[in-house]
C-alpha atoms as a PDB file:
ATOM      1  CA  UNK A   1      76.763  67.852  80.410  1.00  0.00           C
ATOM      2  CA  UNK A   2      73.726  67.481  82.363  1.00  0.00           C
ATOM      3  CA  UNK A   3      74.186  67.074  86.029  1.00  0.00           C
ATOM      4  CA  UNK A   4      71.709  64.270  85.948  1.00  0.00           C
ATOM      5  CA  UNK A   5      74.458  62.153  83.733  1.00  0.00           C
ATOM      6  CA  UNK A   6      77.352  63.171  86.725  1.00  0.00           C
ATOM      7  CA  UNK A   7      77.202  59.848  88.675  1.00  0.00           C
ATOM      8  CA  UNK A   8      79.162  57.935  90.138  1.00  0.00           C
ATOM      9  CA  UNK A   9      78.835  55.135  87.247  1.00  0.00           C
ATOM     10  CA  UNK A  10      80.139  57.888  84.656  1.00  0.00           C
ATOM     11  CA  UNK A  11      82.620  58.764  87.073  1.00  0.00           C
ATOM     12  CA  UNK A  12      86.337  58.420  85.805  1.00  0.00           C
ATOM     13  CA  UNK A  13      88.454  56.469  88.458  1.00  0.00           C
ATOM     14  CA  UNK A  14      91.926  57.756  88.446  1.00  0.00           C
ATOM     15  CA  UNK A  15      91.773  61.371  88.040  1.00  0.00           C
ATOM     16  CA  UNK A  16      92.237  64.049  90.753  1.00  0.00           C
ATOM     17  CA  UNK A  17      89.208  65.914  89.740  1.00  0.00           C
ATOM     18  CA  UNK A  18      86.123  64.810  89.106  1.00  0.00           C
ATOM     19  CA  UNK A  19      85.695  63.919  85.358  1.00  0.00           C
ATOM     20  CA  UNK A  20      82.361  61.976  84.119  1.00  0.00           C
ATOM     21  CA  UNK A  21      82.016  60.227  80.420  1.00  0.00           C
ATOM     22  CA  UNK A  22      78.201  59.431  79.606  1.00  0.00           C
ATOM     23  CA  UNK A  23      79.094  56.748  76.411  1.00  0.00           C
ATOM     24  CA  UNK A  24      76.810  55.825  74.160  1.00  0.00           C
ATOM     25  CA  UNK A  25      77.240  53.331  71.319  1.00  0.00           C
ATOM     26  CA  UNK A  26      75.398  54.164  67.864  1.00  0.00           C
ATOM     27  CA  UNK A  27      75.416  52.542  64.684  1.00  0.00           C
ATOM     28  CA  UNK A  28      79.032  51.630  65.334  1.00  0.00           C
ATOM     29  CA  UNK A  29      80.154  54.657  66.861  1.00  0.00           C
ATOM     30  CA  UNK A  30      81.547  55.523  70.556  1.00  0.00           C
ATOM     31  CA  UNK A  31      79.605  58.720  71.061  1.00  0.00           C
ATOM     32  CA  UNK A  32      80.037  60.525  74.656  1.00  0.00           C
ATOM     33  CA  UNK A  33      79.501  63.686  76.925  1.00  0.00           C
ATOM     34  CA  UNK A  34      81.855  64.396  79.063  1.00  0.00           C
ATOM     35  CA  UNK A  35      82.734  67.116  81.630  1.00  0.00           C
ATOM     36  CA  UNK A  36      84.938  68.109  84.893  1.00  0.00           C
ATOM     37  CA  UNK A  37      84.945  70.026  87.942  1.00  0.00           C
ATOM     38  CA  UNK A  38      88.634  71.770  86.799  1.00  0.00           C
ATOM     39  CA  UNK A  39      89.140  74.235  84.009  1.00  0.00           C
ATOM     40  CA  UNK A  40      92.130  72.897  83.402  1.00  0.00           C
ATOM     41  CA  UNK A  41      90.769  69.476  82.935  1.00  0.00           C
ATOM     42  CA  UNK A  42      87.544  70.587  80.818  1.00  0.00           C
ATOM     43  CA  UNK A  43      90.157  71.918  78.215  1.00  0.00           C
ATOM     44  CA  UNK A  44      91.774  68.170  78.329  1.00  0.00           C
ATOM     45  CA  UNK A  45      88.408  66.497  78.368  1.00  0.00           C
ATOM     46  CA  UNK A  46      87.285  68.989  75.335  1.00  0.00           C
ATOM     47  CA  UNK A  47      90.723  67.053  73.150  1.00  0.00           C
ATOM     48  CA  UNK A  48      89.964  64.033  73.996  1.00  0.00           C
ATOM     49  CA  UNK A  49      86.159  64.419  72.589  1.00  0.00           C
ATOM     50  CA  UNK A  50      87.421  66.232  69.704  1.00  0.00           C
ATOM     51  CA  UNK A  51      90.188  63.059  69.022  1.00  0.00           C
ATOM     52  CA  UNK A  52      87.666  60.174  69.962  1.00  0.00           C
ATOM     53  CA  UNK A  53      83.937  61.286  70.133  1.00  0.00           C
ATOM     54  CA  UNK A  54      81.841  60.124  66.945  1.00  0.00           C
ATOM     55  CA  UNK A  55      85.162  57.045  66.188  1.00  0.00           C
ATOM     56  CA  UNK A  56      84.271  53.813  65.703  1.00  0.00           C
ATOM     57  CA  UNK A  57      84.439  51.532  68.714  1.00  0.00           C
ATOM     58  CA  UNK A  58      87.407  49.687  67.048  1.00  0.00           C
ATOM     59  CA  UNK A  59      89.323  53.630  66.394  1.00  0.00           C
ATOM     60  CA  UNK A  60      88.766  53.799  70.459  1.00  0.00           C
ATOM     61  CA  UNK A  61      90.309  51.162  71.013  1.00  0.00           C
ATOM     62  CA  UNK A  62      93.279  51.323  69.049  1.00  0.00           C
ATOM     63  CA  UNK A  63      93.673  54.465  70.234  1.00  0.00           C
ATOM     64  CA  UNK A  64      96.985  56.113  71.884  1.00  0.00           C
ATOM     65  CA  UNK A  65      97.975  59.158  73.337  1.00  0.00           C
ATOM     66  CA  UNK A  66     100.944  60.384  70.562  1.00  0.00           C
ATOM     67  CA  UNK A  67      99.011  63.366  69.551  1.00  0.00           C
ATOM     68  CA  UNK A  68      99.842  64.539  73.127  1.00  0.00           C
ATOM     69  CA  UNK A  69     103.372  63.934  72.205  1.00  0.00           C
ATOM     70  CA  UNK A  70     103.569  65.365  68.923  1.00  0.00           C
ATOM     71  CA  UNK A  71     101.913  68.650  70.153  1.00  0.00           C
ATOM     72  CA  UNK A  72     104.099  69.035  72.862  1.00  0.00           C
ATOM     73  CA  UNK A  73     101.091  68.699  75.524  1.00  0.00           C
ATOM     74  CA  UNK A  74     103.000  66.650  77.670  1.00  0.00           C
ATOM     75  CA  UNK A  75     105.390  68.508  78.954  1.00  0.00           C
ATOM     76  CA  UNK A  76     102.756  70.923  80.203  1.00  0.00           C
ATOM     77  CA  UNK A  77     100.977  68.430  82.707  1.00  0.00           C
ATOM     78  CA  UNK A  78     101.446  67.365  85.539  1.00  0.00           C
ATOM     79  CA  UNK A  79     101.820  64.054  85.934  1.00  0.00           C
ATOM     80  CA  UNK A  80      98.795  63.628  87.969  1.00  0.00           C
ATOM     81  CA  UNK A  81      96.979  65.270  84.740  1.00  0.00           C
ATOM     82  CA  UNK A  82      99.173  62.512  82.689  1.00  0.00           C
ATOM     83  CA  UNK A  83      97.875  60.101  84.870  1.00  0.00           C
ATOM     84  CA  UNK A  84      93.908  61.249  84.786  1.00  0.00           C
ATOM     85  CA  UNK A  85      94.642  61.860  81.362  1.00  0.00           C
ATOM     86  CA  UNK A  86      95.451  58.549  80.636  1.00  0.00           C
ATOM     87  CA  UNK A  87      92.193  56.896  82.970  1.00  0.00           C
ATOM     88  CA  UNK A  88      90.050  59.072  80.929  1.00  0.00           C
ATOM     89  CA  UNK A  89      91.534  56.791  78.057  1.00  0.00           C
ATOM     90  CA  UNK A  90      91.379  53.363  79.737  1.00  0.00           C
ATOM     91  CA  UNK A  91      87.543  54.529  80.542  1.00  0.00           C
ATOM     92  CA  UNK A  92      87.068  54.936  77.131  1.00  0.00           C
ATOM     93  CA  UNK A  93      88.308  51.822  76.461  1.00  0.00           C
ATOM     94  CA  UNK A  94      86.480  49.832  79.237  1.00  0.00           C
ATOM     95  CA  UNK A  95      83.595  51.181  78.453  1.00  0.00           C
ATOM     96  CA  UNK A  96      83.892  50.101  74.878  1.00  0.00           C
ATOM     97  CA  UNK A  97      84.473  46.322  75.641  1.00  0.00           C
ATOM     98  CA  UNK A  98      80.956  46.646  77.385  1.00  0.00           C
ATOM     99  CA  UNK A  99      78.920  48.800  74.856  1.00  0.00           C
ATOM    100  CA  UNK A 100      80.498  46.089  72.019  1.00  0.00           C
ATOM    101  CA  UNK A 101      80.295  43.012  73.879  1.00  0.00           C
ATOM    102  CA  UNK A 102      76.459  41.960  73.108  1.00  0.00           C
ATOM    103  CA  UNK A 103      77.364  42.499  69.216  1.00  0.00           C
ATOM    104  CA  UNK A 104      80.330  40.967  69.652  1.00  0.00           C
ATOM    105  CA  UNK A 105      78.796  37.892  70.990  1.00  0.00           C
ATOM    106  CA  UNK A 106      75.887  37.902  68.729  1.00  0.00           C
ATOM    107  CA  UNK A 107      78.943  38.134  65.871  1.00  0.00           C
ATOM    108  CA  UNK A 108      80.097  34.798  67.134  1.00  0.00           C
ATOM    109  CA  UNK A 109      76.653  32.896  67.777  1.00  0.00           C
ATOM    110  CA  UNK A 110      76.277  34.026  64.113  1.00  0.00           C
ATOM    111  CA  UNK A 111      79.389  32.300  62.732  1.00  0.00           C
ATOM    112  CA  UNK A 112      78.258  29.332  64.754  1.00  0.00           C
ATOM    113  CA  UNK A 113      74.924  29.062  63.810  1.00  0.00           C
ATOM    114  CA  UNK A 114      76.316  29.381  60.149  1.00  0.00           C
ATOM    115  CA  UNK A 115      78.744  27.149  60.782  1.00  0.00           C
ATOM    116  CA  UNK A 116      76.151  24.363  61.846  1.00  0.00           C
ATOM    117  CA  UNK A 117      74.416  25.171  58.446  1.00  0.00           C
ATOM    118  CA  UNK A 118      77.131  25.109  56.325  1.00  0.00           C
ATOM    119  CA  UNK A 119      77.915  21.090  57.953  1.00  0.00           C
ATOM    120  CA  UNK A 120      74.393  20.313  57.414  1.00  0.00           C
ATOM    121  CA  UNK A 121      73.376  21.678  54.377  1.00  0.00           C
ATOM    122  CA  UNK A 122      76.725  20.047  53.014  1.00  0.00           C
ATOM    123  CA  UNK A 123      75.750  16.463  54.148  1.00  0.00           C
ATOM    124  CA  UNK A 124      72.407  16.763  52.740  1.00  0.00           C
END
């Protein structure tokens, strides 16, 4: 990741070290870089890209942590990595709601306006 994306804005609050998430939306799809400051949590951060990066927003959102469980990765963090594990997550997540909410509103203006059509071109 570029150091010109590390700033405070991509900055994941929550986690010990320092762990930035530049997210893009495309044609759908949450796309991100993403690095850290710790080895240990560049090999978490390189997971959770390989899990969530390229998914479509709505995959993001539904998304949950069992994989973790199911591999057994729990039980080898700490729980302050559990915890920045899981913020790295909720970012995710936040940051979806905000890439998605102009197309989400446009979504509804767009059932309204065909709404309104549908009652006048009826009546007509």
């Amino acid at each position: 990741m570029p150091q010109v994306l590390k700033t405070e804005e991509n900055l994941v609050k929550g986690c010990q070290s320092s762990v930035w998430f530049d997210i893009r939306c495309e044609n759908g799809k949450i796309n991100f870089d993403a690095d850290s400051d710790s080895l240990i949590v560049k090999g978490i951060v390189a997971i959770v890209d390989y899990l969530y990066n390229g998914q479509s927003a709505e995959d993001v959102l539904k998304a949950d942590l069992s994989i973790f469980e199911e591999l057994g990765l729990w039980q080898h963090l700490s729980s302050q990595r559990g915890n920045g594990l899981m913020a790295m997550l909720a970012h995710l997540k936040k940051s979806r709601n905000g890439l998605l909410k102009p197309v989400a509103h446009w979504a509804e203006n767009r059932r309204n306006i065909k709404s309104v059509y549908n009652i006048n071109h009826e009546s007509k």
